[in-house]
Protein backbone atom coordinates (compact mmCIF):
# COMPACT_ATOMS: atom_id res chain seq x y z
CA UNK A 1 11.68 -25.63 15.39
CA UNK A 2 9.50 -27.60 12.98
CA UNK A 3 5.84 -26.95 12.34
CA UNK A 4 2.94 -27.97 9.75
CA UNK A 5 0.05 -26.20 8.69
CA UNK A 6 -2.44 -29.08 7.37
CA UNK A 7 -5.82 -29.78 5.97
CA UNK A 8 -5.56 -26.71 4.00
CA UNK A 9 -6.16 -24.89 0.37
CA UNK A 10 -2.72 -23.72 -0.39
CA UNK A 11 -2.63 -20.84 -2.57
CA UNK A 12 0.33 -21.88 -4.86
CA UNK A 13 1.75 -18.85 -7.52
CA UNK A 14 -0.19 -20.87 -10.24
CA UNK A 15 -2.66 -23.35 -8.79
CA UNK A 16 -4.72 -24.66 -5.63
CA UNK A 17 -3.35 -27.20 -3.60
CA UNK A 18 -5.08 -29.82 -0.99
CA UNK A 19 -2.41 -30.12 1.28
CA UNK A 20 0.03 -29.02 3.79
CA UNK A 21 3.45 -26.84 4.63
CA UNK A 22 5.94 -27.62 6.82
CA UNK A 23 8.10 -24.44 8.56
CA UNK A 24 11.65 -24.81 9.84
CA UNK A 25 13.09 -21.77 11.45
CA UNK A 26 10.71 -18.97 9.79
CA UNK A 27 10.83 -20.46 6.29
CA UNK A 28 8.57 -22.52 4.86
CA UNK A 29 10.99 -25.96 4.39
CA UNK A 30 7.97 -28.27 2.60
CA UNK A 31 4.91 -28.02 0.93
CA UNK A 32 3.00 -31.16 -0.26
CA UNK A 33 -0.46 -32.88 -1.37
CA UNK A 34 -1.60 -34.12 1.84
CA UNK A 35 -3.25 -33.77 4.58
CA UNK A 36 -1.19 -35.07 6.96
CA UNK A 37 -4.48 -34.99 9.00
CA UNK A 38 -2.55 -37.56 11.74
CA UNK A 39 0.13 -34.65 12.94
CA UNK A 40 -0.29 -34.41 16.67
CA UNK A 41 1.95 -31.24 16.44
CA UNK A 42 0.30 -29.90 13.63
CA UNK A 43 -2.58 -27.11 13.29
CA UNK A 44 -5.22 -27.93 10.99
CA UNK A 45 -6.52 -25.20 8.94
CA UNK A 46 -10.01 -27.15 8.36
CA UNK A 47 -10.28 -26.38 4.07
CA UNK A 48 -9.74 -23.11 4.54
CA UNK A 49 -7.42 -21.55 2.79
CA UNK A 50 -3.69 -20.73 3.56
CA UNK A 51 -3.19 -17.55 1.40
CA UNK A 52 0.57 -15.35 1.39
CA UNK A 53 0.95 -12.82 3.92
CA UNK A 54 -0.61 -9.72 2.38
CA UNK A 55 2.32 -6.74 1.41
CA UNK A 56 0.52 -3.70 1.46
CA UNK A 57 2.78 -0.54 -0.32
CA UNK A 58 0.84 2.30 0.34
CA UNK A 59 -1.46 2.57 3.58
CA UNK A 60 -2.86 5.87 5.15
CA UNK A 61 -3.89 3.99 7.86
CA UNK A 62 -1.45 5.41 10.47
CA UNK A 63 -2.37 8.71 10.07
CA UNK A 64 -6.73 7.68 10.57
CA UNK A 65 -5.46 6.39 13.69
CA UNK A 66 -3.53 9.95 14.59
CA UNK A 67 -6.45 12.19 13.61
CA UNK A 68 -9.14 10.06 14.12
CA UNK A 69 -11.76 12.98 13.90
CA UNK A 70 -10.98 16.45 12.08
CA UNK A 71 -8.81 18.78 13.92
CA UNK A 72 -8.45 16.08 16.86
CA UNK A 73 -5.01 14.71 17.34
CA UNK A 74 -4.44 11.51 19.41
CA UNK A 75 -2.11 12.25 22.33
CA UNK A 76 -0.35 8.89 22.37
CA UNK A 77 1.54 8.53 18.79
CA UNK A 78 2.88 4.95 19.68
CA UNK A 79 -0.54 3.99 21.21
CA UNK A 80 -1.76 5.04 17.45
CA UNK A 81 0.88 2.98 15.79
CA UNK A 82 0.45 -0.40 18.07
CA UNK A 83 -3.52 0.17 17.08
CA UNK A 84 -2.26 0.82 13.40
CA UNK A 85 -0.33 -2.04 13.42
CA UNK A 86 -2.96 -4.16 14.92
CA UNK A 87 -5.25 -3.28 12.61
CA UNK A 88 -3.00 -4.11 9.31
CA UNK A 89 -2.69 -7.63 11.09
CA UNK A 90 -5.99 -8.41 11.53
CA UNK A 91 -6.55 -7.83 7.63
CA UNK A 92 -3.82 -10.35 6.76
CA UNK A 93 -1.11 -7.70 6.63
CA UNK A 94 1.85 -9.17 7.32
CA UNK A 95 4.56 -6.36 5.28
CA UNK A 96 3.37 -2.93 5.74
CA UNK A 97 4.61 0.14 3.88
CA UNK A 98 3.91 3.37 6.00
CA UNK A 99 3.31 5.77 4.25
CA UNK A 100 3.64 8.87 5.86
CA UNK A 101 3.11 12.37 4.21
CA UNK A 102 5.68 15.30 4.23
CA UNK A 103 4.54 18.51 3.32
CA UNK A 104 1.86 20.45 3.55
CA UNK A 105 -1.63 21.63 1.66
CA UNK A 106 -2.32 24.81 1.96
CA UNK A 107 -5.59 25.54 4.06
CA UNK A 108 -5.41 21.88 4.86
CA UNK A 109 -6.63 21.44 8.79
CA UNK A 110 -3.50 18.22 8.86
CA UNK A 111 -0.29 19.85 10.27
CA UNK A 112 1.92 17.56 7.92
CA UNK A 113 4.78 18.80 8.67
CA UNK A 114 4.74 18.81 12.50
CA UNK A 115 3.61 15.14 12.30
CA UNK A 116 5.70 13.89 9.85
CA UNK A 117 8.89 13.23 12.04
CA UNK A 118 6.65 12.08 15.35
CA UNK A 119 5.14 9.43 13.07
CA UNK A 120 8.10 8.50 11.67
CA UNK A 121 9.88 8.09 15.03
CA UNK A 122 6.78 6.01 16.53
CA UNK A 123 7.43 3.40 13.79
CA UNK A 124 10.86 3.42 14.33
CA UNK A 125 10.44 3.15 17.83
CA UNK A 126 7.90 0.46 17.61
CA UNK A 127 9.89 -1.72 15.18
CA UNK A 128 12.81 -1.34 17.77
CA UNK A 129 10.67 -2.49 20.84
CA UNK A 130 9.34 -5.45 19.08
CA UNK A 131 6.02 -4.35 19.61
CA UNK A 132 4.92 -4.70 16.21
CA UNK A 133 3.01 -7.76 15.48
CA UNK A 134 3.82 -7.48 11.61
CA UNK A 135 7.16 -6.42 9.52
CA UNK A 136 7.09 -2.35 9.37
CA UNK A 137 9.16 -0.42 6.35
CA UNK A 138 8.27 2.82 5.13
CA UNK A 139 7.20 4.90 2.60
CA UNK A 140 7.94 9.15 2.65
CA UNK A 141 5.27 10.47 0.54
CA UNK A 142 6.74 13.82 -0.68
CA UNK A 143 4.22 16.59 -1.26
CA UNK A 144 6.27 18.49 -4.07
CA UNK A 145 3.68 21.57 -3.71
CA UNK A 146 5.13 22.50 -0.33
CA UNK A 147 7.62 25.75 -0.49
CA UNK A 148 9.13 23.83 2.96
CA UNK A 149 9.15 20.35 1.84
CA UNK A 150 13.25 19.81 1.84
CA UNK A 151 13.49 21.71 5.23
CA UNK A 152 10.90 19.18 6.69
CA UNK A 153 12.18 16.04 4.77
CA UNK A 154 15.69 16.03 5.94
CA UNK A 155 15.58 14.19 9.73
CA UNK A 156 13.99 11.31 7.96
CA UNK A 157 15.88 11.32 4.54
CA UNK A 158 18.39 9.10 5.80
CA UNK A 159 15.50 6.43 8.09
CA UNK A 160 16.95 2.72 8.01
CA UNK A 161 13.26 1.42 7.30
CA UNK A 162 12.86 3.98 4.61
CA UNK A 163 12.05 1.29 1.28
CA UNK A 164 10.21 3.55 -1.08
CA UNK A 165 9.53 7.57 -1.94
CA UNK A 166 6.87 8.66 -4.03
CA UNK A 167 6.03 11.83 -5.99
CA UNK A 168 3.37 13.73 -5.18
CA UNK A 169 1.60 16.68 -7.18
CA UNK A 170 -2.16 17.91 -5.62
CA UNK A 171 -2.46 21.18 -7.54
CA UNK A 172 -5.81 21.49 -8.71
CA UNK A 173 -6.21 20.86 -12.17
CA UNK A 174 -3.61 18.51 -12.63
CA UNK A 175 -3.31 14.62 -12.28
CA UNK A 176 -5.97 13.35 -9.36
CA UNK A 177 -7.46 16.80 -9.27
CA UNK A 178 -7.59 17.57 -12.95
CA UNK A 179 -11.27 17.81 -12.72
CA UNK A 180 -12.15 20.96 -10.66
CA UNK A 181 -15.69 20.08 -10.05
CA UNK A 182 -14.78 17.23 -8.07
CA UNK A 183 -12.21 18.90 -5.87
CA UNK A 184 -14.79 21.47 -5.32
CA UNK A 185 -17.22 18.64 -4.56
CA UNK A 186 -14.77 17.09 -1.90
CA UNK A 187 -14.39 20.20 -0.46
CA UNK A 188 -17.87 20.82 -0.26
CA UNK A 189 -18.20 18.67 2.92
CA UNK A 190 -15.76 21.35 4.95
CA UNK A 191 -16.28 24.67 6.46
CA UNK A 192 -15.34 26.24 3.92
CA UNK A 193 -17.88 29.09 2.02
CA UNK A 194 -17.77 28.77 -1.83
CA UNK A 195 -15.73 31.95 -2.34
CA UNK A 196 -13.04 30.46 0.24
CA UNK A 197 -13.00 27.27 -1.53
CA UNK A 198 -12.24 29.51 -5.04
CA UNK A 199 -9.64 31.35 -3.30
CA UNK A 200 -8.17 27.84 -1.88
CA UNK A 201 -7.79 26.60 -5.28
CA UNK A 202 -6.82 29.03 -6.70
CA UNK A 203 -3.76 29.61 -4.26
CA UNK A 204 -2.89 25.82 -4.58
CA UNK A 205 -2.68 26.41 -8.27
CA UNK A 206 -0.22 29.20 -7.84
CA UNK A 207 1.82 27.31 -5.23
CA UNK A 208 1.81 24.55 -7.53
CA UNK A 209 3.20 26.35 -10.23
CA UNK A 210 6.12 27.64 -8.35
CA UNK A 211 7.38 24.86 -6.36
CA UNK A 212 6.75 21.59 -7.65
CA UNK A 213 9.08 21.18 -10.46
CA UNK A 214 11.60 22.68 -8.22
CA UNK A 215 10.76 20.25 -5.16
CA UNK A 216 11.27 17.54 -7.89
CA UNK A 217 14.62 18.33 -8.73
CA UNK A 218 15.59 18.53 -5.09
CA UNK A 219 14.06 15.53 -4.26
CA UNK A 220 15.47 13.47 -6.81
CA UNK A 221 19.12 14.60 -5.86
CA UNK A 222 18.62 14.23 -2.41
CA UNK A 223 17.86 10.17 -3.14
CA UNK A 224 20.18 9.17 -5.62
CA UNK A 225 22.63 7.70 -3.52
CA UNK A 226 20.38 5.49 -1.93
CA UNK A 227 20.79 1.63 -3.17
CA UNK A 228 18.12 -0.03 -2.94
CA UNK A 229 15.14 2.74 -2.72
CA UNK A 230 12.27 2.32 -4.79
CA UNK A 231 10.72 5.95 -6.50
CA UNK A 232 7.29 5.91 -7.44
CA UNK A 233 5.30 8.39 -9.57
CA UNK A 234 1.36 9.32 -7.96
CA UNK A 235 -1.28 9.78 -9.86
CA UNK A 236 -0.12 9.86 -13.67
CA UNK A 237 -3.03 10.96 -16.04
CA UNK A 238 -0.93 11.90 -18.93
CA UNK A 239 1.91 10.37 -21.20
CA UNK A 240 4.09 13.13 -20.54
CA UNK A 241 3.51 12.53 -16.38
CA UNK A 242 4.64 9.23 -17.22
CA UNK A 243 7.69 9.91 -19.17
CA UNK A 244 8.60 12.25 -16.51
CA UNK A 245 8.97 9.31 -14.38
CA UNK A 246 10.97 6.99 -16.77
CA UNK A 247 13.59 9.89 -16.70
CA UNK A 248 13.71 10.34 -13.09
CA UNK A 249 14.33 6.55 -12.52
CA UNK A 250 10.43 5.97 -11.14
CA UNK A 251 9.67 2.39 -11.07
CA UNK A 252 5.89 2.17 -9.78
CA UNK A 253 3.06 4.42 -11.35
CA UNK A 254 0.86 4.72 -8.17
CA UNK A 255 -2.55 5.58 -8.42
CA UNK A 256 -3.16 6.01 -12.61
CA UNK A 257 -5.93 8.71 -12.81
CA UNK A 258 -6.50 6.79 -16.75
CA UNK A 259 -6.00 4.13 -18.92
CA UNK A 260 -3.27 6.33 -21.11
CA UNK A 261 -1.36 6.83 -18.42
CA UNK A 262 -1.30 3.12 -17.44
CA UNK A 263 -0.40 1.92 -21.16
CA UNK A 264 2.26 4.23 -21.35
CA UNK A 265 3.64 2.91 -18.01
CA UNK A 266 3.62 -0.20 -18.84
CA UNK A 267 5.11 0.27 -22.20
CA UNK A 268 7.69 2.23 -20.62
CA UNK A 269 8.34 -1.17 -18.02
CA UNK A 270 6.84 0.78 -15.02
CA UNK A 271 4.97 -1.11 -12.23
CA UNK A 272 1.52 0.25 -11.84
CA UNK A 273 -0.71 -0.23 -8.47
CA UNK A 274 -4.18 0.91 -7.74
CA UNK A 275 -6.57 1.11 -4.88
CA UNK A 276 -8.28 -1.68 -3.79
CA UNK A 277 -11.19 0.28 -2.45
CA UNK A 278 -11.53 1.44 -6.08
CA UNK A 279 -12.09 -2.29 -7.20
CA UNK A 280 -14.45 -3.16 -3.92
CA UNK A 281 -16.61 0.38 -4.64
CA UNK A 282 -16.38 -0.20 -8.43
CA UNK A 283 -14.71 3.03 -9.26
CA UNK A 284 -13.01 6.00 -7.61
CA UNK A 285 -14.18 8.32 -5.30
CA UNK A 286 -12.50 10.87 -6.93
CA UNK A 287 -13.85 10.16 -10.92
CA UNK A 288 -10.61 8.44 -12.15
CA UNK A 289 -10.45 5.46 -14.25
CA UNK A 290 -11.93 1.96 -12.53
CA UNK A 291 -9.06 -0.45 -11.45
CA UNK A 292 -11.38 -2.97 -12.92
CA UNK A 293 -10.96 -1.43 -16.42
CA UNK A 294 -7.68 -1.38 -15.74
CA UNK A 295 -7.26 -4.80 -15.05
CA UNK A 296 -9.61 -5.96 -18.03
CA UNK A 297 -6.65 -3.68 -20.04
CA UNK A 298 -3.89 -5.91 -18.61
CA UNK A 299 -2.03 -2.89 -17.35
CA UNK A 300 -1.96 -3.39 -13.42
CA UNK A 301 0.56 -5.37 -11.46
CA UNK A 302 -0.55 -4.28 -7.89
CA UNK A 303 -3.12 -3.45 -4.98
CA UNK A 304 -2.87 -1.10 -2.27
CA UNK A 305 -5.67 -0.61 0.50
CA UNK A 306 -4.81 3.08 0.35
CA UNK A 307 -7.49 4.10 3.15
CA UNK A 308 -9.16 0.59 3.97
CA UNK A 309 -7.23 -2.01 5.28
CA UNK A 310 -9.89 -4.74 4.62
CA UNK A 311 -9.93 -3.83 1.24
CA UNK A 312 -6.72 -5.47 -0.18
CA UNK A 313 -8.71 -9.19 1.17
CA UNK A 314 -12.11 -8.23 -0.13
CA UNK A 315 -10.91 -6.79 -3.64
CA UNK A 316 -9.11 -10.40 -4.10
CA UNK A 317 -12.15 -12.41 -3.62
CA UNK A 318 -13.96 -9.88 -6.40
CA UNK A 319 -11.30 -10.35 -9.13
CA UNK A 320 -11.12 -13.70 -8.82
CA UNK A 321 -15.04 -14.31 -10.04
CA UNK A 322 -13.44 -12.35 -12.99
CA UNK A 323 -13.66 -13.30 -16.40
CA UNK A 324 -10.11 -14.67 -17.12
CA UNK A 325 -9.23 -14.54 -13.48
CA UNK A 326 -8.36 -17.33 -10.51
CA UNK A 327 -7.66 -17.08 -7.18
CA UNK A 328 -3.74 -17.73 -7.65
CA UNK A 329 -3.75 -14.36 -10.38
CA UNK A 330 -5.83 -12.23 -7.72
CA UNK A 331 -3.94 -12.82 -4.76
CA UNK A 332 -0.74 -11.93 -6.57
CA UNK A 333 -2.04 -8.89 -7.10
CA UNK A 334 -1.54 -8.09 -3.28
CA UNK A 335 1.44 -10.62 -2.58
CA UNK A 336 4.26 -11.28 -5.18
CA UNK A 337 3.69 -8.44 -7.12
CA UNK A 338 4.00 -6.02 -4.60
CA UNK A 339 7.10 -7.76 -3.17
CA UNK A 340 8.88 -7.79 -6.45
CA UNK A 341 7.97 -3.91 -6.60
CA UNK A 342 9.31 -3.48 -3.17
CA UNK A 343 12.41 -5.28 -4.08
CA UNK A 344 11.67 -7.73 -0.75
CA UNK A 345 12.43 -11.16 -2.95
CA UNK A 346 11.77 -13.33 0.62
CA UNK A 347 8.69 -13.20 0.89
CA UNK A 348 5.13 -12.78 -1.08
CA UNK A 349 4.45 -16.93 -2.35
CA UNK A 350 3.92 -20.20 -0.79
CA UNK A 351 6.89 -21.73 -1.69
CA UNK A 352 9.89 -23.63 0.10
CA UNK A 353 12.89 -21.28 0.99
CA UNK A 354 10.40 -18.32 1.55
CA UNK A 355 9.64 -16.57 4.55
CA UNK A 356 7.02 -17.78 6.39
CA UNK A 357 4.47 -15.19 6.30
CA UNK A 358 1.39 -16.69 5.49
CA UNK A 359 -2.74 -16.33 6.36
CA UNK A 360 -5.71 -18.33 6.91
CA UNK A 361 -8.46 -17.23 5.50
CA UNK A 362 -12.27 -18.46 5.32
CA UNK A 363 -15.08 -17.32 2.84
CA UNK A 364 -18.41 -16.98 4.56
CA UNK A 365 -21.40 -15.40 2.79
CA UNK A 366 -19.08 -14.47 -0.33
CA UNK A 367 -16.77 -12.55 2.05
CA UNK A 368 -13.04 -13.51 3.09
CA UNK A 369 -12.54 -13.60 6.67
CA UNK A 370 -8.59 -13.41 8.03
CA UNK A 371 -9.35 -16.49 11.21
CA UNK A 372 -5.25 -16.83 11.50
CA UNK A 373 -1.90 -14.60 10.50
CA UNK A 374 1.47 -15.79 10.85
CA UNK A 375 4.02 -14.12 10.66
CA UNK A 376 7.91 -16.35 10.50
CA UNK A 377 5.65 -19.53 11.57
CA UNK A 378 4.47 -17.56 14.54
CA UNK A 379 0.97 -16.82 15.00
CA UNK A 380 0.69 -13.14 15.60
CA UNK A 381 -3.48 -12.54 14.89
């Protein structure tokens, strides 16, 4: 089945184009400067622009639809995923990354652990339905502080969506948290008394200690085998965090807490990513380096909406008005990039032989709205 997409902006890898595609069977077969305004089967995209389908790596967002409030678990798990899923679509998602935690925090109210698999097997589940609107893969997020990570990680080690595996190290005082004060300051907003906050830090730090080169070890073994799996490092503040990665085979540096850290990785030919809230907020929430500065630095590849779906759109639309930026160079950011990091070379540009996954997208009072996503020529949002 042929289609065109007309009387639209086309977001090239390198320029702006007035003009058209055509899609044959999923994959975009033309693209040309036209309008082709005459098409009776045609849908005409009206100047807006016809962007690639967003690839998001690294998206919480299942799990705010799972606990929506604190301590209050949504019965339905696949009811949470559809919404999930709906969501992602609606902000011009069109390759999602789950990324779902294993292993626990301690005094952390989230029961990781007994989630982990029942999230895992709702995405599975709702991939094999066909209920999905968008492409789901996923991502195991592997909590290395957690004396039972292995024991929990095993039913999903082997997952035929699984794509990527990151790192992760939360004791207080290192990477993210290497700044007590704000830890204590996030933790301010729970139940918690000040001395039980002390104590809860203090305990992390000693878990920390014990497990999480171990966990490390056992996680690395555990993957080698797997062709085609991408590791990625979390939130790298030092050198030394990064070289740690280059010798466990780490390809992405997720989340750089600092500029050092980002050199190094990409001196070291390491992907980086950051958060795209952290470029619509203008810093981190958590006091690490500004994606902007890293950008301005020339040391990040990618974008992930980490906790806001609507992010990834909106943090394009600010780094284009950047000095030395265009549109083409932002929306790679969230498109190409990511699908070269992913290893998914279908998909990610506006260009003939790719897949079809593709957005229309408006600007209205400086902000990107997602009117149309499509998803193998079909319109799915």
């Amino acid at each position: 089945m042929v289609k065109h997409f007309h009387n639209a902006v086309v977001v090239l890898p390198d320029q702006l184009l007035n003009g058209c595609i055509r899609v044959r069977d999923e994959i975009i077969d033309e693209v040309q400067e036209a309008t082709l305004s005459n098409l009776s089967d045609g849908v005409d995209f009206e100047g807006d622009y016809l962007i690639p389908g967003l690839i998001e790596l690294h998206t919480d967002n299942m799990e705010r639809h799972l606990i929506p409030r604190p301590k209050t678990f949504w019965p339905n798990i696949m009811a949470a995923a559809v919404a999930h899923d709906a969501e992602m679509a609606a902000s011009g998602v069109t390759t999602v990354f789950d990324s779902t935690r294993v292993g626990a925090i301690p005094n952390e109210d989230k029961p990781q652990n007994r989630l982990f698999m029942q999230l895992q097997q709702a995405i599975h589940d709702g991939h094999n339905a066909g209920v999905f609107r968008i492409n789901h893969r996923l991502h195991i997020r592997c909590e290395l502080t957690d004396p039972e990570l292995m024991q929990a990680l095993e039913p999903a080690a082997d997952a035929p969506l699984l794509g990527l595996v990151s790192l992760m190290d939360h004791t207080p005082g290192q990477r993210q948290w290497r700044d007590l004060d704000a830890l204590r300051r996030h933790n301010s907003r729970s139940e918690r008394s000040e001395s039980e906050v002390e104590e809860m830090i203090q305990l992390r730090i000693d878990q920390g200690h014990k497990y999480v080169q171990l966990n490390r070890e056992k996680v690395l073994d555990r993957f080698k085998h797997h062709t085609g799996l991408v590791l990625a490092s979390h939130d790298d503040t030092t050198e030394q965090h990064v070289l740690d990665g280059v010798r466990d085979g780490v390809l992405i540096s997720e989340f750089p807490c600092s500029l050092e850290a980002a050199h190094c990785a990409k001196q070291h030919g390491l992907f980086t990513i950051a958060g795209a809230p952290n470029v619509v907020r203008g810093g981190s929430h958590s006091g690490n380096v500004s994606a902007i500065d890293l950008l301005k630095a020339k040391v990040l590849d990618g974008l992930s909406s980490d906790y806001v779906p609507s992010s990834l759109l909106q943090a394009v639309f600010v780094i284009a008005n950047l000095e030395g930026w265009d549109l083409p160079k932002a929306v790679a950011l969230v498109t190409s990039n990511n699908a070269v990091m992913a290893n998914l070379h279908d998909r990610g540009s506006i260009q003939t032989g790719m897949r079809a996954d593709f957005v229309r997208v408006a600007v209205i009072n400086n902000t990107p709205i997602v009117r149309e996503v499509y998803v193998g020529g079909q319109r799915v949002a």
